[in-house]
Protein backbone atom coordinates (compact mmCIF):
# COMPACT_ATOMS: atom_id res chain seq x y z
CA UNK A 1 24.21 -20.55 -42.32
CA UNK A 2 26.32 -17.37 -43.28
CA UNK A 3 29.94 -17.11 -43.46
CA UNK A 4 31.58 -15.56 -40.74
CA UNK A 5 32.96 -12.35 -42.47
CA UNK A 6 30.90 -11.40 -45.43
CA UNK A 7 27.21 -12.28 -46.21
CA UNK A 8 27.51 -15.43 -48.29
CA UNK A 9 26.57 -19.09 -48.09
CA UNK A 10 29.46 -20.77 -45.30
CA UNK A 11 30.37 -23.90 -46.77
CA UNK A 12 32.13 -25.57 -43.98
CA UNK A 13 32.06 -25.39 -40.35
CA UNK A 14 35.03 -25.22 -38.88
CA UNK A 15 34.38 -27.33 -35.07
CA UNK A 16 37.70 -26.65 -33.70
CA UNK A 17 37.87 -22.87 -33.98
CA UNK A 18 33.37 -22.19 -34.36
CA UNK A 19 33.94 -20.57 -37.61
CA UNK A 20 31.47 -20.51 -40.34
CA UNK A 21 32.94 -20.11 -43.99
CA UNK A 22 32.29 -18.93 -47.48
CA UNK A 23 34.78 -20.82 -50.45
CA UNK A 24 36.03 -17.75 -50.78
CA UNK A 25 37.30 -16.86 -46.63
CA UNK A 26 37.48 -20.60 -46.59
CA UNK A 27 40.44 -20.68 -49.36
CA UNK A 28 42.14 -17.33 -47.80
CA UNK A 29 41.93 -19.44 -44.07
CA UNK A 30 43.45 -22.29 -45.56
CA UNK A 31 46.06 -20.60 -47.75
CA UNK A 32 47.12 -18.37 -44.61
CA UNK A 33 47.76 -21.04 -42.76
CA UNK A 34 49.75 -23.15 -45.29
CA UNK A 35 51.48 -19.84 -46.45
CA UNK A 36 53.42 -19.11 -42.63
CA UNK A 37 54.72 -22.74 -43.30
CA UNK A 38 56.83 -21.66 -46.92
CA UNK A 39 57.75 -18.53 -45.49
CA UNK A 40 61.11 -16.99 -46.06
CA UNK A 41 61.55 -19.87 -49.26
CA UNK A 42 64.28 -18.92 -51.42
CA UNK A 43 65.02 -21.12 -54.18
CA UNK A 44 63.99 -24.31 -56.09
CA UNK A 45 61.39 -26.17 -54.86
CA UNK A 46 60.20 -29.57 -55.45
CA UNK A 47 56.58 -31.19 -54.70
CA UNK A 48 56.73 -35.17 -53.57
CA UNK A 49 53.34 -35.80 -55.74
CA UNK A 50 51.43 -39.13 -55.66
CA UNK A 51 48.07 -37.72 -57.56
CA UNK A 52 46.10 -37.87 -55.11
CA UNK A 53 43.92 -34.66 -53.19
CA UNK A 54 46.75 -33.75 -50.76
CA UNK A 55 49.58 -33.36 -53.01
CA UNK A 56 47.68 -32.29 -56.03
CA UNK A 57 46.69 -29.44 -53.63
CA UNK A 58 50.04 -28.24 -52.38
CA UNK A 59 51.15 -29.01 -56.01
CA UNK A 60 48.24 -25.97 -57.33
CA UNK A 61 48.75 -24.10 -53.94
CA UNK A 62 53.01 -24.28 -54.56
CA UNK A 63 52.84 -22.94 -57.83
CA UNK A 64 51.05 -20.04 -57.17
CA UNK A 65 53.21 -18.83 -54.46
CA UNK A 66 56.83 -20.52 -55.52
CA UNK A 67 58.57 -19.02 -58.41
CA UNK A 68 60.12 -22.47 -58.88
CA UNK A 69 58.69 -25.52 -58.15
CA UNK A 70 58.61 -28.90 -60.16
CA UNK A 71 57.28 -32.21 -59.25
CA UNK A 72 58.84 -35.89 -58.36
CA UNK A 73 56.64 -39.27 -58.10
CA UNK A 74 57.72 -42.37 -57.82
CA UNK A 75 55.84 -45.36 -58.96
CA UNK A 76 55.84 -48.18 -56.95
CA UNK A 77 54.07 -50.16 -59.59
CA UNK A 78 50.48 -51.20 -58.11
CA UNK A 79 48.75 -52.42 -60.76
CA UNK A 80 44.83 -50.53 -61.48
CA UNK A 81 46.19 -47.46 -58.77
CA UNK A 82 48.99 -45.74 -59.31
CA UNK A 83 48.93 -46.20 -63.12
CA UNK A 84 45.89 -43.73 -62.68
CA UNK A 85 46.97 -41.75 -60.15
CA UNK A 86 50.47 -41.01 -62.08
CA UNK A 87 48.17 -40.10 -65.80
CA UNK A 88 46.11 -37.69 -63.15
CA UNK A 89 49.43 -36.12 -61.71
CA UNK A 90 51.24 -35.87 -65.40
CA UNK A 91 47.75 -33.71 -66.28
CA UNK A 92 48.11 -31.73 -63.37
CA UNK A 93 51.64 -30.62 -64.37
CA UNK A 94 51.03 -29.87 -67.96
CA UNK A 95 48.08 -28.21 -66.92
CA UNK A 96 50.62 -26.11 -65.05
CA UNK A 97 53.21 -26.39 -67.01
CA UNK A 98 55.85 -27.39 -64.71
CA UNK A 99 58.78 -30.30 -65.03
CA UNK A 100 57.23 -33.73 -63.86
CA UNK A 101 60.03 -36.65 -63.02
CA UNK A 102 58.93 -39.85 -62.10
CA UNK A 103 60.70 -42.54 -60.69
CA UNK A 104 60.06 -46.62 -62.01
CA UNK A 105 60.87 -48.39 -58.43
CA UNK A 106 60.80 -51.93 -60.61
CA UNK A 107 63.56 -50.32 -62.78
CA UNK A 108 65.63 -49.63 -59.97
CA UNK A 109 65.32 -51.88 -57.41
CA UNK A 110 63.54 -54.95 -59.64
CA UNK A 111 60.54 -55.06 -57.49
CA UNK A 112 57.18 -53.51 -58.30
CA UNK A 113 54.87 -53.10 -55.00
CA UNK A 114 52.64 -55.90 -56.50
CA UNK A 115 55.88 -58.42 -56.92
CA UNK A 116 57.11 -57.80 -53.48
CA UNK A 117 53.59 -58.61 -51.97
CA UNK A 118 53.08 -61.43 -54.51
CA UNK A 119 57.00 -62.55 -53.23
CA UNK A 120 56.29 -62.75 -49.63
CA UNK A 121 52.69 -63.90 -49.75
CA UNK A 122 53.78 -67.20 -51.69
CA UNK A 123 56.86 -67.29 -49.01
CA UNK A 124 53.93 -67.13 -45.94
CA UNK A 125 56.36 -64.42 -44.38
CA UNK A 126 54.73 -61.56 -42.57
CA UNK A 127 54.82 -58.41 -44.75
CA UNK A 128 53.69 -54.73 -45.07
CA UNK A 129 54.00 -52.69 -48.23
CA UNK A 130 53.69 -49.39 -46.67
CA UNK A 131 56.59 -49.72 -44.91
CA UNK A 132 58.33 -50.78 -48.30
CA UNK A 133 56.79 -47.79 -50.17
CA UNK A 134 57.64 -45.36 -47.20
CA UNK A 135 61.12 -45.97 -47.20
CA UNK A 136 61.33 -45.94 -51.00
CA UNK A 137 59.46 -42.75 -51.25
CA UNK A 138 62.08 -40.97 -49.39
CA UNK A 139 64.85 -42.72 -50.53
CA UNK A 140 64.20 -41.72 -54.33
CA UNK A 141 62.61 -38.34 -54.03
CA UNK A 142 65.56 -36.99 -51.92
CA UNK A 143 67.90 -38.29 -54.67
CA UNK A 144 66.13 -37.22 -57.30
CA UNK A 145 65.95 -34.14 -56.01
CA UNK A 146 69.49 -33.18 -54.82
CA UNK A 147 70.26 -34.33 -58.60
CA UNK A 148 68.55 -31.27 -59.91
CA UNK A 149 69.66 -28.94 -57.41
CA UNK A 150 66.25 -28.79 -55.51
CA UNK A 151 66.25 -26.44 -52.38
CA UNK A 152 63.73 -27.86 -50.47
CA UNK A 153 60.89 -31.08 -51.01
CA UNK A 154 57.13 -30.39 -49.64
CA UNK A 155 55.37 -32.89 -48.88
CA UNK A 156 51.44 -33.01 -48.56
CA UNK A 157 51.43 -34.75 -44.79
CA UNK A 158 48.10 -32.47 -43.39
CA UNK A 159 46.90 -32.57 -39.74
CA UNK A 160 45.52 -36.12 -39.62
CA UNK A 161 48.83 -37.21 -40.89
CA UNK A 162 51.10 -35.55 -38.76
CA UNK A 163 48.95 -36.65 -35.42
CA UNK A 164 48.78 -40.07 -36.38
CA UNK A 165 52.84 -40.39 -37.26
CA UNK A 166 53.11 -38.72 -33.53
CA UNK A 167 50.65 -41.26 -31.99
CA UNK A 168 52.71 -44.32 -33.90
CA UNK A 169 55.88 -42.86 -32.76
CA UNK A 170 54.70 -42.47 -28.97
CA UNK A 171 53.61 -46.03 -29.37
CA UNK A 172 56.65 -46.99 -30.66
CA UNK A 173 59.01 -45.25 -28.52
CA UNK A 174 60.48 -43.93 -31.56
CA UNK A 175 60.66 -40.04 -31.23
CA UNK A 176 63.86 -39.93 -33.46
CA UNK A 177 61.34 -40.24 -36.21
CA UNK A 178 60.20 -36.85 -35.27
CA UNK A 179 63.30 -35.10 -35.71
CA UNK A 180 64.22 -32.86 -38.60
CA UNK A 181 66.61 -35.04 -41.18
CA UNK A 182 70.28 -34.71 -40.37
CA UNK A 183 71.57 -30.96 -41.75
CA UNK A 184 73.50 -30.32 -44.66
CA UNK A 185 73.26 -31.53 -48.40
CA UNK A 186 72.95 -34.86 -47.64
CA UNK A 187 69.23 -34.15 -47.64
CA UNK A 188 66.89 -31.54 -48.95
CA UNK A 189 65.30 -29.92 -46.49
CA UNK A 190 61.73 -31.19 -45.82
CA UNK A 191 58.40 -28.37 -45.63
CA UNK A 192 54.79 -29.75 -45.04
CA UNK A 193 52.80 -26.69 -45.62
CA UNK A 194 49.46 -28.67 -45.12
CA UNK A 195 50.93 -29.32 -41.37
CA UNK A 196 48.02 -27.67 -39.60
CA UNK A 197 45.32 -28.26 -42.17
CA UNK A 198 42.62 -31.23 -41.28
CA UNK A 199 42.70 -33.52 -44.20
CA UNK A 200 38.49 -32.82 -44.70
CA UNK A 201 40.10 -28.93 -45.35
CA UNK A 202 42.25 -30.13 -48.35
CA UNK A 203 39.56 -32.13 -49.85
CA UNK A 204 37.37 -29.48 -49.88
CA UNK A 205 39.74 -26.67 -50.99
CA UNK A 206 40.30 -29.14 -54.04
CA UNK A 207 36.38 -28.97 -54.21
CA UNK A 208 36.13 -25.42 -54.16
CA UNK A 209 39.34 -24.66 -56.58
CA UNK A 210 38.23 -27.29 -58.90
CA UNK A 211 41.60 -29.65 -58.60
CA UNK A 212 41.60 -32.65 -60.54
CA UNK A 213 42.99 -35.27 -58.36
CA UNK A 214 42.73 -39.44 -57.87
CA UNK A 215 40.17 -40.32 -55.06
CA UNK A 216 40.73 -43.77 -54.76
CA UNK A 217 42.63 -45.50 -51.76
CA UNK A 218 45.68 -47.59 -52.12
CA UNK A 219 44.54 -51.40 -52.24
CA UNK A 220 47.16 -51.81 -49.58
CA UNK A 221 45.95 -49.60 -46.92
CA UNK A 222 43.34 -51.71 -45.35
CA UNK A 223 45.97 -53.27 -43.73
CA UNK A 224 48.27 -50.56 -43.03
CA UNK A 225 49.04 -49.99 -38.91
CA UNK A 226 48.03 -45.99 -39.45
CA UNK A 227 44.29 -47.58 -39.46
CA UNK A 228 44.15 -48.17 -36.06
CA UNK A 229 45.78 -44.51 -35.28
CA UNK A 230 43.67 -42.68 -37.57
CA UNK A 231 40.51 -44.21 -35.93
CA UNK A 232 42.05 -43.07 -32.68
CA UNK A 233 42.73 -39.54 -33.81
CA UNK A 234 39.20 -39.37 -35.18
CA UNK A 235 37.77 -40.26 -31.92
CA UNK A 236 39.98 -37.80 -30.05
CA UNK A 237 39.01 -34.53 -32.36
CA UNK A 238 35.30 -36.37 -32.30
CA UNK A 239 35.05 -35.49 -28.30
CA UNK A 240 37.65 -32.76 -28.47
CA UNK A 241 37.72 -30.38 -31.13
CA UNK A 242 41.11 -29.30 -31.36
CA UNK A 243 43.06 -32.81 -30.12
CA UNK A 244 45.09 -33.24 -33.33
CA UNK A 245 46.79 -29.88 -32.77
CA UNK A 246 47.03 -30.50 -29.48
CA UNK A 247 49.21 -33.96 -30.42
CA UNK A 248 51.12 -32.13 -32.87
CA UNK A 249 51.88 -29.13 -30.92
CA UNK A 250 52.74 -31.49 -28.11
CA UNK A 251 55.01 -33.75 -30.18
CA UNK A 252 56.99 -31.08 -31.78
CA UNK A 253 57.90 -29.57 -28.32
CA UNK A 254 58.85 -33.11 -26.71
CA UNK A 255 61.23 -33.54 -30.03
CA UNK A 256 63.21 -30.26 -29.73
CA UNK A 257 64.56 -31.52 -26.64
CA UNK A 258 65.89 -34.58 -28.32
CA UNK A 259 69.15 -34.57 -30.97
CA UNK A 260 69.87 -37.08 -33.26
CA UNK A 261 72.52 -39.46 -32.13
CA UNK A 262 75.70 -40.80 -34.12
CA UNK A 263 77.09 -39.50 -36.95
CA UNK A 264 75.96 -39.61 -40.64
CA UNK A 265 77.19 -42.17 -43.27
CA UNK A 266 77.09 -43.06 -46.76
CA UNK A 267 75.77 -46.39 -47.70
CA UNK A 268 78.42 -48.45 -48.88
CA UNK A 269 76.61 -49.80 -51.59
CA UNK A 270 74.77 -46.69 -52.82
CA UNK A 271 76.53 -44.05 -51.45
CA UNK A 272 73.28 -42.71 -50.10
CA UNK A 273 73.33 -41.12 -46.68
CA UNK A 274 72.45 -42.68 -44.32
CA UNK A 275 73.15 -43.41 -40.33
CA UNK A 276 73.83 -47.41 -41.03
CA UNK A 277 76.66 -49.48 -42.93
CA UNK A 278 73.65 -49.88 -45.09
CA UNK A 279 71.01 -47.79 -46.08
CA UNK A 280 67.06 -48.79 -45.60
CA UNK A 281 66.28 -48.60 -48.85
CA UNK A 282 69.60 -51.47 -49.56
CA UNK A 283 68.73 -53.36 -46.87
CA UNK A 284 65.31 -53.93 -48.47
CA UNK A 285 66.65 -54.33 -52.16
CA UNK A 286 68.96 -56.87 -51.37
CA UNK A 287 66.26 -59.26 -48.62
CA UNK A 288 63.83 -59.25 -51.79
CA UNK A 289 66.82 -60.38 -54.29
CA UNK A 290 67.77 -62.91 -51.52
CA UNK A 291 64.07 -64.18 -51.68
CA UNK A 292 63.81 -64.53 -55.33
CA UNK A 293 67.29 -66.29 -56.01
CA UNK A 294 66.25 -68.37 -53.19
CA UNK A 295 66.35 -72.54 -54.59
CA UNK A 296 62.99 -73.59 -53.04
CA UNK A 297 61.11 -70.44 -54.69
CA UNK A 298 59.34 -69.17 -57.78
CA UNK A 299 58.93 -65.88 -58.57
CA UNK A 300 56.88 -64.88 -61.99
CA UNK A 301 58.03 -61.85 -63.49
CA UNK A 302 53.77 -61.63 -64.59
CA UNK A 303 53.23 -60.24 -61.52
């Protein structure tokens, strides 16, 4: 099959729009895309980068059309993955010679991902890590990156992403979670440029570009609640090519006519922002330390 607009070899079909594509149109449709999302960016930018395809992507595709853009990861400390996924995003950046900060969650909160599963496994209390790593992911990237004066974070949430969170959100009757993060300089202001791209696009434009990224999947995300919602997406976009925008597009309108109630805070322990006495992230810290201290449990620092 021929690409679309020249004579070459298409190497991707793209269902929801009939389009055939070359790796060259098919980089130049992608790029467009995530280009209208960075549009009008003035300023420092910083990339939220794991190591894996999606933000290794927007990391290469940020680069080239940022004048200044460094990188923050944090390491949540899971023991044969992110070790390899952090060496992977530390070659990316020197490779594009760009600052690379990374953030040791066990140095800060005491808790690796792989002690606080270890912790509440041998307690036989219900647990899930991706809610741990979620909220610590924000937490430290956004203060890591007012510190150095960063403009605005991307993150690498693509299409799949985006109509999953909506789906959960729906589900949960939680459409705050949609909302833009409260204005001012409390937080960066947030930009997913790979909003409207399928995640199949960015693995392939890493293909075609010849990104170095880590493959592998989190050992915690067979049990992650997105499962179920991603299988429910894919079926969707399966039978109707074109669903996940549909979700997305549908989402976004149904959370502009929300606002964000109450005012923000600052945590009294941190001094974080945040729209509770005490934020997430300190909530979280302190349940684990409560655990551990606990008389009738022992916790090995070998974990």
């Amino acid at each position: 099959m021929k690409c679309d607009k020249c004579n070459n070899k298409a190497i991707e079909h793209i269902r929801y729009s009939g389009a055939h594509l070359c790796a060259e149109h098919f980089t130049e449709f992608l790029e467009e895309r995530a280009k209208k999302e960075i549009r009008g960016i003035k300023g420092r930018a910083a990339v939220a980068l794991s190591g894996g395809k999606d933000s290794t992507a927007l990391l290469h595709f940020a680069c080239d059309k940022i004048e200044e853009v460094i990188a923050i990861t944090l390491n949540e400390g899971i023991k044969g993955y992110r070790d390899e996924s952090i060496k992977i995003a530390a070659d990316n950046c020197r490779a594009l010679g760009i600052e690379h900060v990374i953030v040791d969650l066990k140095k800060e909160i005491g808790f690796s991902i792989d002690d606080i599963f270890s912790l509440y496994e041998k307690r036989g209390i219900k647990h899930a890590e991706c809610s741990f790593c979620g909220v610590m992911r924000r937490y430290y990237i956004n203060k890591v990156a007012k510190g150095m004066d960063v403009d605005y974070l991307l993150f690498a949430h693509n299409l799949d992403d985006m109509a999953q969170t909506a789906l959960m959100n729906i589900t949960h009757n939680d459409l705050a979670r949609g909302l833009p993060p409260y204005s001012g300089r409390v937080f960066v202001k947030r930009i997913a440029p790979f909003k409207w791209i399928p995640e199949r696009e960015v693995a392939i434009y890493c293909f075609v570009k010849g990104i170095n990224c880590h493959i592998a999947e989190c050992p915690y995300a067979r049990v992650a609640e997105r499962n179920r919602y991603r299988s429910a997406v894919n079926i969707l976009e399966k039978g109707t090519p074109g669903a996940r925008h549909g979700i997305v597009k549908s989402y976004d309108r149904i959370s502009k006519l929300f606002c964000r109630e109450g005012e923000i805070k600052r945590c009294r322990e941190c001094g974080e922002p945040t729209s509770r006495e005490i934020c997430k992230r300190c909530e979280m810290a302190n349940t684990l330390h409560d655990l551990k201290n606990s008389p009738d449990f022992s916790f090995s620092e070998e974990v």
